[in-house]
PDB file of N, CA and C in Angstrom:
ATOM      1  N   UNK A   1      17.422  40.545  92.324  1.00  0.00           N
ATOM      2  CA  UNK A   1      18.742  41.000  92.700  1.00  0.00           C
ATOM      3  C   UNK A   1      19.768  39.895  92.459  1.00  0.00           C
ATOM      4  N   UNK A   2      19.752  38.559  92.909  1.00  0.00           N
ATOM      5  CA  UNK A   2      20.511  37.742  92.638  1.00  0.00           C
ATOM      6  C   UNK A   2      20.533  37.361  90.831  1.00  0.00           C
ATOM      7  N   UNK A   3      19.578  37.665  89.837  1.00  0.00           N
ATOM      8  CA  UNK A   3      20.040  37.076  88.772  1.00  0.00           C
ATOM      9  C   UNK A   3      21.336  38.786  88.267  1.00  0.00           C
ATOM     10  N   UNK A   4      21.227  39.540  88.799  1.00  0.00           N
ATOM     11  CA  UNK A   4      22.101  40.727  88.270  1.00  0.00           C
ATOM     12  C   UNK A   4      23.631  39.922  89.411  1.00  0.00           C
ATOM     13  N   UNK A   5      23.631  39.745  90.247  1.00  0.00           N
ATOM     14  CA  UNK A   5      24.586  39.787  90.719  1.00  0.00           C
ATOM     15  C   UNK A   5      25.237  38.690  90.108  1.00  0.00           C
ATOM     16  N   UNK A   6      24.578  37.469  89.590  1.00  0.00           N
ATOM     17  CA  UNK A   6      24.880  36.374  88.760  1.00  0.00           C
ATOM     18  C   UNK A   6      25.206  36.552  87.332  1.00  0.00           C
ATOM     19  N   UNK A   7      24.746  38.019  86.663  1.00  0.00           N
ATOM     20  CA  UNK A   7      25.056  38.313  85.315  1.00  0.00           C
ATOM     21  C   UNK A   7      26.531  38.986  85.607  1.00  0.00           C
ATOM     22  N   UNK A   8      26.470  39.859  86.667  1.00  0.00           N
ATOM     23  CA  UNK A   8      27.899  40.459  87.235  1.00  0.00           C
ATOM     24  C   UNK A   8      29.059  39.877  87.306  1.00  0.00           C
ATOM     25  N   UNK A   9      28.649  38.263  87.852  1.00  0.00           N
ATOM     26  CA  UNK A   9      29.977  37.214  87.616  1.00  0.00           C
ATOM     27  C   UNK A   9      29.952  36.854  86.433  1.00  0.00           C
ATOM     28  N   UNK A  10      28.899  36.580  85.442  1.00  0.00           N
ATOM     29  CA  UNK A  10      29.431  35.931  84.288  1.00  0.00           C
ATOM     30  C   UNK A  10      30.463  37.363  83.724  1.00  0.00           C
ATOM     31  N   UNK A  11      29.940  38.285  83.741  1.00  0.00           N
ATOM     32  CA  UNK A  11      30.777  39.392  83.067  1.00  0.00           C
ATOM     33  C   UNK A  11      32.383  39.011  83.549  1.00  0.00           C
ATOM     34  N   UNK A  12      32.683  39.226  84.633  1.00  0.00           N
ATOM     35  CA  UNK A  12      33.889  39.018  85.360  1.00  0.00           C
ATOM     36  C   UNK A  12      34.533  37.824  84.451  1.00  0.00           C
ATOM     37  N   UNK A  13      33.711  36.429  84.660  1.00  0.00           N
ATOM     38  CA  UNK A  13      34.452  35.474  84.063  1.00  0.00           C
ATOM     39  C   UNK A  13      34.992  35.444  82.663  1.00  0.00           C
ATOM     40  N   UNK A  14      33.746  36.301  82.049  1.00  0.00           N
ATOM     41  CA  UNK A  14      33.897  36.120  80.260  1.00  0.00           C
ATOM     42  C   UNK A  14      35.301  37.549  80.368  1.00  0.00           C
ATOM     43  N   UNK A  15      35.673  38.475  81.379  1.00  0.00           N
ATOM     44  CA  UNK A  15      36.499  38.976  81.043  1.00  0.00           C
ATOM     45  C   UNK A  15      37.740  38.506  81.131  1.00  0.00           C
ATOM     46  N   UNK A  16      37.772  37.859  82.310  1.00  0.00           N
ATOM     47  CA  UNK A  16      39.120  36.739  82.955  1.00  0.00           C
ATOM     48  C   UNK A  16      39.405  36.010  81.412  1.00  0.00           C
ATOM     49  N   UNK A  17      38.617  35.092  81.082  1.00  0.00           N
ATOM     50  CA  UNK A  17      38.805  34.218  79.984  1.00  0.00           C
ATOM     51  C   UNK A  17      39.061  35.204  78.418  1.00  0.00           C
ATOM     52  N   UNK A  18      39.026  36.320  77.892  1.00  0.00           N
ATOM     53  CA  UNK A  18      38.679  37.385  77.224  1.00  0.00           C
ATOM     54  C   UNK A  18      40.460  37.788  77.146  1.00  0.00           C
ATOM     55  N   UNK A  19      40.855  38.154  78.537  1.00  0.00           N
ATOM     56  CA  UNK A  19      42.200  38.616  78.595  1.00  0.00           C
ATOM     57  C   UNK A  19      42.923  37.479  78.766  1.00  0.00           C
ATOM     58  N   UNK A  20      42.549  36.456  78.474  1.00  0.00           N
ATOM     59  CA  UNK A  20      43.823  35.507  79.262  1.00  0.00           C
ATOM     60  C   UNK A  20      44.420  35.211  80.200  1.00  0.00           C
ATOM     61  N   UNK A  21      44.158  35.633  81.486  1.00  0.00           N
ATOM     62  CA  UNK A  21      44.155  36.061  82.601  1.00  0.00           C
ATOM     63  C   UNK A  21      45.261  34.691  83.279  1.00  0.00           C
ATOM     64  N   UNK A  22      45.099  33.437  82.972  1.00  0.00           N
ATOM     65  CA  UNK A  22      45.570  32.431  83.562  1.00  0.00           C
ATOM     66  C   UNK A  22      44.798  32.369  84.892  1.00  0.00           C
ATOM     67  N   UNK A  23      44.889  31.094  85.506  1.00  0.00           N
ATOM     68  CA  UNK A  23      44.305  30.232  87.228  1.00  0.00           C
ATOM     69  C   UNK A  23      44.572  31.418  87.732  1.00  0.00           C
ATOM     70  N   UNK A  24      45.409  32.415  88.209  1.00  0.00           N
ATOM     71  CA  UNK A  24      45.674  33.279  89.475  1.00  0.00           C
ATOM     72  C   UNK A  24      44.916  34.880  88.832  1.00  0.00           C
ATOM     73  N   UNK A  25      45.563  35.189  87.868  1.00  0.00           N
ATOM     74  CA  UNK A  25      44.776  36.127  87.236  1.00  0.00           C
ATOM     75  C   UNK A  25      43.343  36.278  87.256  1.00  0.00           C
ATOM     76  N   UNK A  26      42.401  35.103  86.813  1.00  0.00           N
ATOM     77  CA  UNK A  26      41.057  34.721  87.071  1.00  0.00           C
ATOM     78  C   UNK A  26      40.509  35.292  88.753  1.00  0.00           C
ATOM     79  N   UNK A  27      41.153  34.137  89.678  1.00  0.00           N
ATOM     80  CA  UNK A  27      41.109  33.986  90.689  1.00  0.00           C
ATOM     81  C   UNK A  27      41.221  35.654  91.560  1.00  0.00           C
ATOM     82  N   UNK A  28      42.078  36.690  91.091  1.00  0.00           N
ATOM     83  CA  UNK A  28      42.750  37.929  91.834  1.00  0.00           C
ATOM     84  C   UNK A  28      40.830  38.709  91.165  1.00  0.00           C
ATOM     85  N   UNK A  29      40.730  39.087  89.706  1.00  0.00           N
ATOM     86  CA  UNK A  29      39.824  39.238  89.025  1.00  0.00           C
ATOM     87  C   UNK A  29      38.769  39.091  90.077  1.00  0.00           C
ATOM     88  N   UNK A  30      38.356  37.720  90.030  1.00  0.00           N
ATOM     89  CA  UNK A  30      37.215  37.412  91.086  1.00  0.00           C
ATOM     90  C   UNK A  30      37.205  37.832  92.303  1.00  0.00           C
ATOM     91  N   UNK A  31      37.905  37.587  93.171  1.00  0.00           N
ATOM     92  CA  UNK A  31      38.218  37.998  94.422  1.00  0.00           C
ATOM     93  C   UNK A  31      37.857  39.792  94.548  1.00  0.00           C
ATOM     94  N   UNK A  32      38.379  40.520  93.591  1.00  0.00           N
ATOM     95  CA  UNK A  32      38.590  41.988  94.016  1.00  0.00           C
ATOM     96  C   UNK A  32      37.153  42.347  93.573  1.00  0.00           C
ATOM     97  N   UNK A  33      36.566  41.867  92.323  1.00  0.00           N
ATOM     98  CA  UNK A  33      35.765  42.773  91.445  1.00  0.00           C
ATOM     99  C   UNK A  33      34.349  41.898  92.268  1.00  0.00           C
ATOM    100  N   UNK A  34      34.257  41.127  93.414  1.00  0.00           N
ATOM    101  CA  UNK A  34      33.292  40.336  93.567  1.00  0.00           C
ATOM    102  C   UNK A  34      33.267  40.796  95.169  1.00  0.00           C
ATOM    103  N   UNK A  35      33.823  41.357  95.585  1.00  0.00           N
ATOM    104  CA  UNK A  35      34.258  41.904  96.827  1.00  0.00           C
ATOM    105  C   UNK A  35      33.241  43.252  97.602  1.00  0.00           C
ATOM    106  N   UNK A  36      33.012  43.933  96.495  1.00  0.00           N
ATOM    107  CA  UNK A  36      32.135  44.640  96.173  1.00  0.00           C
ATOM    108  C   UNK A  36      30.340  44.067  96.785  1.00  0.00           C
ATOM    109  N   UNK A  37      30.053  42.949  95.424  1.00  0.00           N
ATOM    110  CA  UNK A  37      28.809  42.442  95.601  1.00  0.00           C
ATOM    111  C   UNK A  37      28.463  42.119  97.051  1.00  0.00           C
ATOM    112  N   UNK A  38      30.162  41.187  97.337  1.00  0.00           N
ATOM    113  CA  UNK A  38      29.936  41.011  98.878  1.00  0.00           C
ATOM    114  C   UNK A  38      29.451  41.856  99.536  1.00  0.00           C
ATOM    115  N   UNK A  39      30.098  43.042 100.030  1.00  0.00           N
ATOM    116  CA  UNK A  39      29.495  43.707 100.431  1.00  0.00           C
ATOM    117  C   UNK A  39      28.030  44.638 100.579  1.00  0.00           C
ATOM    118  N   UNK A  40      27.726  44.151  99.766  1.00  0.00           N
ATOM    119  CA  UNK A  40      26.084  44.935  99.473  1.00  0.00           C
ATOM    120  C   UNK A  40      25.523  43.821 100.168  1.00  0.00           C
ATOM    121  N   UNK A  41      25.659  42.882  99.788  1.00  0.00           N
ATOM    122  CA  UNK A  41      24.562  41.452 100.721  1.00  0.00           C
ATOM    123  C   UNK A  41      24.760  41.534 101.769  1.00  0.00           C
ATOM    124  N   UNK A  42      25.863  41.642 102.248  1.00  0.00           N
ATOM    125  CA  UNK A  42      26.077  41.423 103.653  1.00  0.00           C
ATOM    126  C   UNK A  42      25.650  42.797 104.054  1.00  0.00           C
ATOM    127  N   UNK A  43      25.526  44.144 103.753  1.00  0.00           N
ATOM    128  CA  UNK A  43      24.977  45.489 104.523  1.00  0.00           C
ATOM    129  C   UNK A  43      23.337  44.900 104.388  1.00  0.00           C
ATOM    130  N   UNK A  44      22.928  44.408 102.875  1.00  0.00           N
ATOM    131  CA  UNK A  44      21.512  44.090 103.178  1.00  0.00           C
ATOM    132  C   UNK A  44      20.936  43.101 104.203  1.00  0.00           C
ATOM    133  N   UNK A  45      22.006  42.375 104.332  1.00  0.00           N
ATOM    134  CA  UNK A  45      21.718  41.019 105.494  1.00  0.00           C
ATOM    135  C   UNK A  45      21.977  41.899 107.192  1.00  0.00           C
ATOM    136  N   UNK A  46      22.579  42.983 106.800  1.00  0.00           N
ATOM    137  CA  UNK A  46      22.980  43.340 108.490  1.00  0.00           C
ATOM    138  C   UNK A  46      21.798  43.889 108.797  1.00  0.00           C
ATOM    139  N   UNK A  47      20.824  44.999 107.475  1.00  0.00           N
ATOM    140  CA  UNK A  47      19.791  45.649 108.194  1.00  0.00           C
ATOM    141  C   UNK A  47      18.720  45.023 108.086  1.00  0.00           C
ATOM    142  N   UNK A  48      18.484  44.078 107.403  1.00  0.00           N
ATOM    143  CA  UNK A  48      17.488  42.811 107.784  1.00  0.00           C
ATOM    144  C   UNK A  48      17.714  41.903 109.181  1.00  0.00           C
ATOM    145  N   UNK A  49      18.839  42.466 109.590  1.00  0.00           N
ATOM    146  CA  UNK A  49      19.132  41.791 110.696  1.00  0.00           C
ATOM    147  C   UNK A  49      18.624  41.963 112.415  1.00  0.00           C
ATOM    148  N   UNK A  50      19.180  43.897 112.069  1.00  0.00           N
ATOM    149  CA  UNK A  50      18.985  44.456 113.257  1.00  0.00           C
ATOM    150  C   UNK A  50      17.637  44.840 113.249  1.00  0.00           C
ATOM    151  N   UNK A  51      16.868  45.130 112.033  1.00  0.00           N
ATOM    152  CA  UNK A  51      15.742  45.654 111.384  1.00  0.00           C
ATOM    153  C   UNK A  51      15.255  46.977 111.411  1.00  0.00           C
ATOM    154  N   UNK A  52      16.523  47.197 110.521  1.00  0.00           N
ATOM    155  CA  UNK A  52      16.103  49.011 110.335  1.00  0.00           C
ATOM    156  C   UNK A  52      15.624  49.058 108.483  1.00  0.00           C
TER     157      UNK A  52
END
């Protein structure tokens, strides 16, 4: 699971750099489209947590 979520950012980056995106552009890119992944780890970390 982590090498997909790690191919997921390179995608992101090679698109940031692809469009030209500039430091904030990159940065907005990452933030929104990575926001996502967050969330899946952290639902998988919650029910590993409570242990359902």
């Amino acid at each position: 699971m982590g090498a997909f979520i790690a191919y997921m950012l390179f995608i992101v980056f090679s698109l940031a750099r692809e469009s030209k995106a500039g430091k904030f552009g990159t940065f907005v890119l990452f933030l929104v489209l990575s926001f996502g992944m967050l969330g899946f780890v952290a639902k998988q970390f919650i029910k590993w947590f409570l242990g359902m």
